[in-house]
C-alpha atoms as a PDB file:
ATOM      1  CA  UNK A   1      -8.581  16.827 -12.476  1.00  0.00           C
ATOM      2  CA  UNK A   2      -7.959  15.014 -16.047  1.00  0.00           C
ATOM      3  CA  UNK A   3      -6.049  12.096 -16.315  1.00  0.00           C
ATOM      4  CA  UNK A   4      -4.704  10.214 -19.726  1.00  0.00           C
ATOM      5  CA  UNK A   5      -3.173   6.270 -18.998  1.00  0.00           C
ATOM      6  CA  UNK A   6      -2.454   3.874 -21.428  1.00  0.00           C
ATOM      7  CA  UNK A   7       0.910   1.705 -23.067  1.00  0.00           C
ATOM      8  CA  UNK A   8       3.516   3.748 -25.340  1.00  0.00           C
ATOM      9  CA  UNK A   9       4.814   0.750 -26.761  1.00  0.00           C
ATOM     10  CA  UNK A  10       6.130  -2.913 -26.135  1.00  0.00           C
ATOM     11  CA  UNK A  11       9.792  -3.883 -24.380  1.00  0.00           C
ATOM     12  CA  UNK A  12      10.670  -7.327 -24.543  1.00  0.00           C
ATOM     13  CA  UNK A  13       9.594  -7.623 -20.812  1.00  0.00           C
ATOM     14  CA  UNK A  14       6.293  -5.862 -21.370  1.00  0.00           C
ATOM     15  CA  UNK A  15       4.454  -2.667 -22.523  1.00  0.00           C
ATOM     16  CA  UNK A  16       6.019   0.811 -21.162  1.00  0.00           C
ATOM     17  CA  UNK A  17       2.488   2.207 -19.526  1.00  0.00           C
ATOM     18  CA  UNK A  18       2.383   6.059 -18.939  1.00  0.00           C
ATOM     19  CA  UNK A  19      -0.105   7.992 -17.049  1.00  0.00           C
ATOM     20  CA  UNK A  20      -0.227  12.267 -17.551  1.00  0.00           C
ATOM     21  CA  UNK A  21      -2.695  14.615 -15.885  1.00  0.00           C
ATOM     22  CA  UNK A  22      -3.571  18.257 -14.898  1.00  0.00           C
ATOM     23  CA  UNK A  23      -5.664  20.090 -11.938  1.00  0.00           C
ATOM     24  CA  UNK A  24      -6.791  23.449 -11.164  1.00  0.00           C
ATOM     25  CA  UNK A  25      -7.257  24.173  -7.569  1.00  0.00           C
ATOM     26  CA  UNK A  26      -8.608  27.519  -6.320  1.00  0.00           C
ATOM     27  CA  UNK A  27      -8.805  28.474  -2.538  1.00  0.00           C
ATOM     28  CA  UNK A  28     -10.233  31.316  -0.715  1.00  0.00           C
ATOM     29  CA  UNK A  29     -10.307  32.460   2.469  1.00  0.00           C
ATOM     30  CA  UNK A  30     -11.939  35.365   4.212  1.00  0.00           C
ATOM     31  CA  UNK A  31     -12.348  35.934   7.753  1.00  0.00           C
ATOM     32  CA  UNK A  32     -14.574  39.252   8.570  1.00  0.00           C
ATOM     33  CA  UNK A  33     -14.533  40.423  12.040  1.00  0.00           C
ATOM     34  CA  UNK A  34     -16.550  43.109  13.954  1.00  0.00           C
ATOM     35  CA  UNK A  35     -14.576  46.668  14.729  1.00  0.00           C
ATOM     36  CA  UNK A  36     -13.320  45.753  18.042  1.00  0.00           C
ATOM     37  CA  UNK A  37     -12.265  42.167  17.391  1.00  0.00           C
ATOM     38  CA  UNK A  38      -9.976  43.977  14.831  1.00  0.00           C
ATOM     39  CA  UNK A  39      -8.540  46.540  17.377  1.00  0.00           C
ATOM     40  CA  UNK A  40      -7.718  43.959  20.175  1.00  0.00           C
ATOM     41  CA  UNK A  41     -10.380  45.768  22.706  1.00  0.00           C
ATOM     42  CA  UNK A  42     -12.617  43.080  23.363  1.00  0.00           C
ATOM     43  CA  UNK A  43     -12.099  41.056  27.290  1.00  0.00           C
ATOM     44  CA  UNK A  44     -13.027  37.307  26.797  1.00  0.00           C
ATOM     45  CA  UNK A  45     -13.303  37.044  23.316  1.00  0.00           C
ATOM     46  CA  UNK A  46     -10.483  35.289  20.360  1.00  0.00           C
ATOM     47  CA  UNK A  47      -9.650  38.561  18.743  1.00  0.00           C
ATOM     48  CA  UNK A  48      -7.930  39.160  15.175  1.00  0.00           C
ATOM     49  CA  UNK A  49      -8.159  41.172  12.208  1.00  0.00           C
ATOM     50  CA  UNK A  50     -10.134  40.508   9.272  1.00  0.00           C
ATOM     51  CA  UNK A  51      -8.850  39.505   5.988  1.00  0.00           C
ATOM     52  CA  UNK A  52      -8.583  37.646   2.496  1.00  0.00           C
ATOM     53  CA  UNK A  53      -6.430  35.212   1.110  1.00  0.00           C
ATOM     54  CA  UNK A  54      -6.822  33.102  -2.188  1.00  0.00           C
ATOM     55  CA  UNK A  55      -4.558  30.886  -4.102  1.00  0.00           C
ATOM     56  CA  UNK A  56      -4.494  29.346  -7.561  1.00  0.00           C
ATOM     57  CA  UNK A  57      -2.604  26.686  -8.017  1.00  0.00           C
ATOM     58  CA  UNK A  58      -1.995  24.643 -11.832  1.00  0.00           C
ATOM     59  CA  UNK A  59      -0.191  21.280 -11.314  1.00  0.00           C
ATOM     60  CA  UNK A  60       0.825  18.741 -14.116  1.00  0.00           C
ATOM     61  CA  UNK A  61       1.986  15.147 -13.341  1.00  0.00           C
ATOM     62  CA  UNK A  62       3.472  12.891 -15.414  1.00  0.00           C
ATOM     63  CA  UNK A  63       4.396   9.076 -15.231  1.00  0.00           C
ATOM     64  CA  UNK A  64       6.012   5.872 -16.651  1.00  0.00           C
ATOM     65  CA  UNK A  65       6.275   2.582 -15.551  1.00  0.00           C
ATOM     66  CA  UNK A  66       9.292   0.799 -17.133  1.00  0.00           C
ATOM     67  CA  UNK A  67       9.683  -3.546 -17.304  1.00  0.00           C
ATOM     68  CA  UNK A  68      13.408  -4.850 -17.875  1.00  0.00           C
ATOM     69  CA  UNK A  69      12.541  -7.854 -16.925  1.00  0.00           C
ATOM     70  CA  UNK A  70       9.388 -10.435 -16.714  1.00  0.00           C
ATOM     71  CA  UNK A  71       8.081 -13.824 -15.575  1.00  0.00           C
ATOM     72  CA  UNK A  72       8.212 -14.779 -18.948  1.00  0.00           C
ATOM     73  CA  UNK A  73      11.879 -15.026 -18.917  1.00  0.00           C
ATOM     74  CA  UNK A  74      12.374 -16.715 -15.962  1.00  0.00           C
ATOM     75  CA  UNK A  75      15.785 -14.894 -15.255  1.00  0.00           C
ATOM     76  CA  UNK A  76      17.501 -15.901 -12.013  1.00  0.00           C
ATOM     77  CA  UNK A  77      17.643 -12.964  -9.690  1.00  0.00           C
ATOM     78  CA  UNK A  78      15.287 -11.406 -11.279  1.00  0.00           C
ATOM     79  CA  UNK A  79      11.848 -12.559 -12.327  1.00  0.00           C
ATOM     80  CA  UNK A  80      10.335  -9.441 -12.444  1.00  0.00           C
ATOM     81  CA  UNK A  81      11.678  -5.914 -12.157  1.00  0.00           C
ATOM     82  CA  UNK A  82      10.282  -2.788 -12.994  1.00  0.00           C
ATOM     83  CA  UNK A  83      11.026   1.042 -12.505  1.00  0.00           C
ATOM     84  CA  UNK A  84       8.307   3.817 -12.068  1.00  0.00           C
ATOM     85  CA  UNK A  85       9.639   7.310 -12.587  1.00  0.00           C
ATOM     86  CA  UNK A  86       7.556  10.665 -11.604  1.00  0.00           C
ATOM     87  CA  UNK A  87       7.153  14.039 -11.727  1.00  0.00           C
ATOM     88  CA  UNK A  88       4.979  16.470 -10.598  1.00  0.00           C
ATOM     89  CA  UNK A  89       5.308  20.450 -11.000  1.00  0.00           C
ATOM     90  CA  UNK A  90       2.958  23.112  -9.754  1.00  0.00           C
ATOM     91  CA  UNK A  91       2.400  27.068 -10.096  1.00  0.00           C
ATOM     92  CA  UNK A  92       0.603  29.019  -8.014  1.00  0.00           C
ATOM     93  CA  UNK A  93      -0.118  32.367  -6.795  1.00  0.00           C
ATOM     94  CA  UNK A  94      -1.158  33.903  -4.079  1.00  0.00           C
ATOM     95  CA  UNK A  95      -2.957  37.160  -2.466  1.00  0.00           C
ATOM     96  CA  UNK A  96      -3.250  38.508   0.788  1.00  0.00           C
ATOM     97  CA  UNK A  97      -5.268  41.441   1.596  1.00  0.00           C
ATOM     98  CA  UNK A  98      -4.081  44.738   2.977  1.00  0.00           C
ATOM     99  CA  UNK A  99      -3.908  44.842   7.017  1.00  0.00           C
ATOM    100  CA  UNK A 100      -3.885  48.053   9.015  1.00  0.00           C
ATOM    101  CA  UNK A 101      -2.395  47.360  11.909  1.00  0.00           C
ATOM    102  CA  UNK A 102       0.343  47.378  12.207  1.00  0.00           C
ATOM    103  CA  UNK A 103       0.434  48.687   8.363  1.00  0.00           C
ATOM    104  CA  UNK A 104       1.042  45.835   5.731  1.00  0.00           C
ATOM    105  CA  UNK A 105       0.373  46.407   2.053  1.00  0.00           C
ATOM    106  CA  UNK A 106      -1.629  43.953   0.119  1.00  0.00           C
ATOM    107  CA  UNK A 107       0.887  41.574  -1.344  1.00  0.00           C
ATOM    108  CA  UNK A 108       0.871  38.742  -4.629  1.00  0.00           C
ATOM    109  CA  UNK A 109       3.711  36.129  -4.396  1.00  0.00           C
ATOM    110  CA  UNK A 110       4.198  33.132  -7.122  1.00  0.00           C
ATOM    111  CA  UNK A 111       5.967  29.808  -6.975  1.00  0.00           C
ATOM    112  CA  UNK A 112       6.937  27.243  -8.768  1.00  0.00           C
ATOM    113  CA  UNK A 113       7.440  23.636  -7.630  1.00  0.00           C
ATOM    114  CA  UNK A 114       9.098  20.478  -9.474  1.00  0.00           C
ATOM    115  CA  UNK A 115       9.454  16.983  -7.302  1.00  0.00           C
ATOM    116  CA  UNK A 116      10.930  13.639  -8.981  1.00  0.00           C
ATOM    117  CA  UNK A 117       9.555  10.299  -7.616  1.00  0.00           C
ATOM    118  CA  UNK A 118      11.416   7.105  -8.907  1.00  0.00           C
ATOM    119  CA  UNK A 119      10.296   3.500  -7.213  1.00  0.00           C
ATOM    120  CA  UNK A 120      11.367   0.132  -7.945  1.00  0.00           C
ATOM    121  CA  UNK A 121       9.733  -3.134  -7.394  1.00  0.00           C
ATOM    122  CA  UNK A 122      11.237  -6.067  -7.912  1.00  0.00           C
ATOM    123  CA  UNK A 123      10.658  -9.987  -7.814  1.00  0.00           C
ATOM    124  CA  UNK A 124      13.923 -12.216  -7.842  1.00  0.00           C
ATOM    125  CA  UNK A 125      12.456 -15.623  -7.792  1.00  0.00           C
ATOM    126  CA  UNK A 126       9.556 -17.245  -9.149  1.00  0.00           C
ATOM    127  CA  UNK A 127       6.874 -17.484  -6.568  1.00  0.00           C
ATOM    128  CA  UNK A 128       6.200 -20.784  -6.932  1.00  0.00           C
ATOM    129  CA  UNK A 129      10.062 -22.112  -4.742  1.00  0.00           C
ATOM    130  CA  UNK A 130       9.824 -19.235  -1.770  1.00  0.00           C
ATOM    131  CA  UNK A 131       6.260 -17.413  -2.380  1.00  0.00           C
ATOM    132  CA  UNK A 132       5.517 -14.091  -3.898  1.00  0.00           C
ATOM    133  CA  UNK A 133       8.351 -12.066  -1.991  1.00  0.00           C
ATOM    134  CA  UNK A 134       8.457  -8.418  -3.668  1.00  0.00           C
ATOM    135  CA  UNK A 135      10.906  -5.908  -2.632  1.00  0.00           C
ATOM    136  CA  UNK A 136       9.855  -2.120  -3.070  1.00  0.00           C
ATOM    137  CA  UNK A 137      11.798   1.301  -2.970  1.00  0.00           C
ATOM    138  CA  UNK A 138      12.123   4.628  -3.699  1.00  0.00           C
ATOM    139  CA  UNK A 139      13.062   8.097  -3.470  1.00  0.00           C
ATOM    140  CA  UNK A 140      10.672  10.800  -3.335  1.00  0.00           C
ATOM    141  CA  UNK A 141      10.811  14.577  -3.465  1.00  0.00           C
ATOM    142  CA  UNK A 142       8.260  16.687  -2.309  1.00  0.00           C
ATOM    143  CA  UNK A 143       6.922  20.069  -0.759  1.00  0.00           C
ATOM    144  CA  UNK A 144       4.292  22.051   0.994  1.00  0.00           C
ATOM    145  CA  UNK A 145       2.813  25.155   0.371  1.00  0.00           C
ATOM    146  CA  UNK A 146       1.738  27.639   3.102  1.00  0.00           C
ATOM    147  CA  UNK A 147      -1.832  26.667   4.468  1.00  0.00           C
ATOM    148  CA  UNK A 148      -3.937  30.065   3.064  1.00  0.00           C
ATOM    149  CA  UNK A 149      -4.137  30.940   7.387  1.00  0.00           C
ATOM    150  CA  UNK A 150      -0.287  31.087   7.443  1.00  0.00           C
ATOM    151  CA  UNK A 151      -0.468  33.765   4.434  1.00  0.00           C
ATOM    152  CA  UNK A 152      -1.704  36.237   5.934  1.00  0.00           C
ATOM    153  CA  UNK A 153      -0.358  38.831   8.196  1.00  0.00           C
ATOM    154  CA  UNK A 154      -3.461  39.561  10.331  1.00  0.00           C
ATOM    155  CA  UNK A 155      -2.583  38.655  13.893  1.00  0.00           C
ATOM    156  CA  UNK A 156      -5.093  37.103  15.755  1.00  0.00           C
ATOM    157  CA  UNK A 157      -4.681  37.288  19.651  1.00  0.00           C
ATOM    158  CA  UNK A 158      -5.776  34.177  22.013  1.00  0.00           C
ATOM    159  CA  UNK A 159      -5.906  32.805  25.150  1.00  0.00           C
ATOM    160  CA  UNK A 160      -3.256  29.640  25.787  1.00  0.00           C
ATOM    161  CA  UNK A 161      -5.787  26.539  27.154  1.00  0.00           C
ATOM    162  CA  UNK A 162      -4.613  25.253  30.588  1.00  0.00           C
ATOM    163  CA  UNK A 163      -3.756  21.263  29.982  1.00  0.00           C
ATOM    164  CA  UNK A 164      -3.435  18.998  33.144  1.00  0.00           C
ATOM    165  CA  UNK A 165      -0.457  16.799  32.355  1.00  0.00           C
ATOM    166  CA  UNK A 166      -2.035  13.445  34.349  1.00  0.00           C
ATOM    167  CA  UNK A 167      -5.606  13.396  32.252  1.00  0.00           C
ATOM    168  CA  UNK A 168      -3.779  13.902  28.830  1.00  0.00           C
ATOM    169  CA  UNK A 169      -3.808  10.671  26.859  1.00  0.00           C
ATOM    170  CA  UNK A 170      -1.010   8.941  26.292  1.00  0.00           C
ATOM    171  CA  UNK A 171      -1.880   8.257  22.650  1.00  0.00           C
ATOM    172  CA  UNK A 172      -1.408  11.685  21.291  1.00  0.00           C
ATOM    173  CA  UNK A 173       1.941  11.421  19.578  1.00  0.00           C
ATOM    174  CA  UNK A 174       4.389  12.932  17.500  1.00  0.00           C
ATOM    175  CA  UNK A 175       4.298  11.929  13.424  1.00  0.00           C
ATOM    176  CA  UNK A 176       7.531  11.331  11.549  1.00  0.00           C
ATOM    177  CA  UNK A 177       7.898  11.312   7.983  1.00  0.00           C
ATOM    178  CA  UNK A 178      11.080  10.274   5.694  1.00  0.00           C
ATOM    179  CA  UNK A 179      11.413  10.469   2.303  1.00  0.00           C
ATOM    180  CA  UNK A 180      12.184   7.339   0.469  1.00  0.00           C
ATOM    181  CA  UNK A 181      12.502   4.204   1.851  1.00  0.00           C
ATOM    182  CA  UNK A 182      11.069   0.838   1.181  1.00  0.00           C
ATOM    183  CA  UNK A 183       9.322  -2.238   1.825  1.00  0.00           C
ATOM    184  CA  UNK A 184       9.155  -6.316   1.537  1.00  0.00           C
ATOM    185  CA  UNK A 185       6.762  -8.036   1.027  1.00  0.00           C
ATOM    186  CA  UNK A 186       6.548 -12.443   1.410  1.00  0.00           C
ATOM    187  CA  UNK A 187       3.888 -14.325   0.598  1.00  0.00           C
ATOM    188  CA  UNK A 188       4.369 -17.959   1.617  1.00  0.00           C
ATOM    189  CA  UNK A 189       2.867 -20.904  -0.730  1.00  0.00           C
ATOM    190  CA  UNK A 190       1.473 -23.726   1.305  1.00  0.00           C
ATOM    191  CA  UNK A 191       3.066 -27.073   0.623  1.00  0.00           C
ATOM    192  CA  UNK A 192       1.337 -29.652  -1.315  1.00  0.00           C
ATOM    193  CA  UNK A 193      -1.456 -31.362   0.863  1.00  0.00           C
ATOM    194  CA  UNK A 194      -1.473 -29.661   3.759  1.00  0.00           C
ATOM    195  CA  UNK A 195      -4.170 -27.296   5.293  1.00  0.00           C
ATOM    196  CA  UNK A 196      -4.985 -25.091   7.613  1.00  0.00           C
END
């Protein structure tokens, strides 16, 4: 991964900061698997066929933090506001090796993958009447490739486990994720004299 960061140039409210970067990443995956774990002949045994899989993937990103306003201008409403927009875009390519049964051909498939990212945060009052409160948001695009296991069409044959539904723990839950959203944050100031 390489990363540039620095300041583009002043605003009134501050210096426009920008951040730019590249990675290579390069995957493989090869599962090789006796002659009868690849016919489905064994008793007992997790059987599948063998195979490859590799993927290389090129991703830019690119990013710039904008002020419009500052604590330096003490502007009711908004004491400090700033913008973050970002953007990342990869390409990749991927191979699968050829399986025999039942017959699929080796195959190469590319994409391409641009996602946007703009946040705001944003201060309306100087800290020092209500505390530090800081409001956040955004809106965020994004995606996921195939794992380099779901590539491949090599079946694999298994035996379901058996679960008893009274010893399972009740912590295992589902996980939700949104895009966007946002956040508050208040940070109270003490009054003058007193202590905890």
């Amino acid at each position: 991964m390489l990363t540039f960061n620095g300041d583009l140039f002043n605003l009134p409210a501050g210096p426009v900061s920008f951040a730019i970067g590249g990675e290579y990443d390069a995957p493989r995956f090869t599962r090789d698997r006796d002659a009868l774990n690849n016919t489905f002949e064994t008793i007992g045994s997790v059987d599948g066929q063998s195979f490859r899989v590799n993927r290389d993937v090129w991703g830019v990103y690119e990013e710039v933090r904008v002020p419009f306003t500052s604590p330096t201008w003490n502007f009711p409403g908004f004491y400090s506001l700033e913008v973050d927009f970002a953007e990342r875009e990869e390409w990749g390519s991927s191979n699968t090796s050829t399986v025999l049964v039942p017959f699929q051909p080796a195959a190469h498939t590319r994409y391409n993958a641009q996602k946007p990212k703009v946040s705001v945060r944003w201060q309306p009052l100087d800290p020092k009447y209500i505390g530090a409160l800081t409001l956040r948001g955004s809106y965020t695009e994004a995606f996921h490739a195939p794992t380099l296991g779901e590539l491949t069409p090599a079946g694999t044959q298994d035996f379901p486990s058996v679960v008893d539904p009274f010893t399972v723990h009740k912590s295992h839950r589902i996980q939700d994720s949104r895009p966007g959203g946002g956040t508050h944050c208040w940070k109270p100031v003490p009054a003058s004299g007193s202590g905890v």
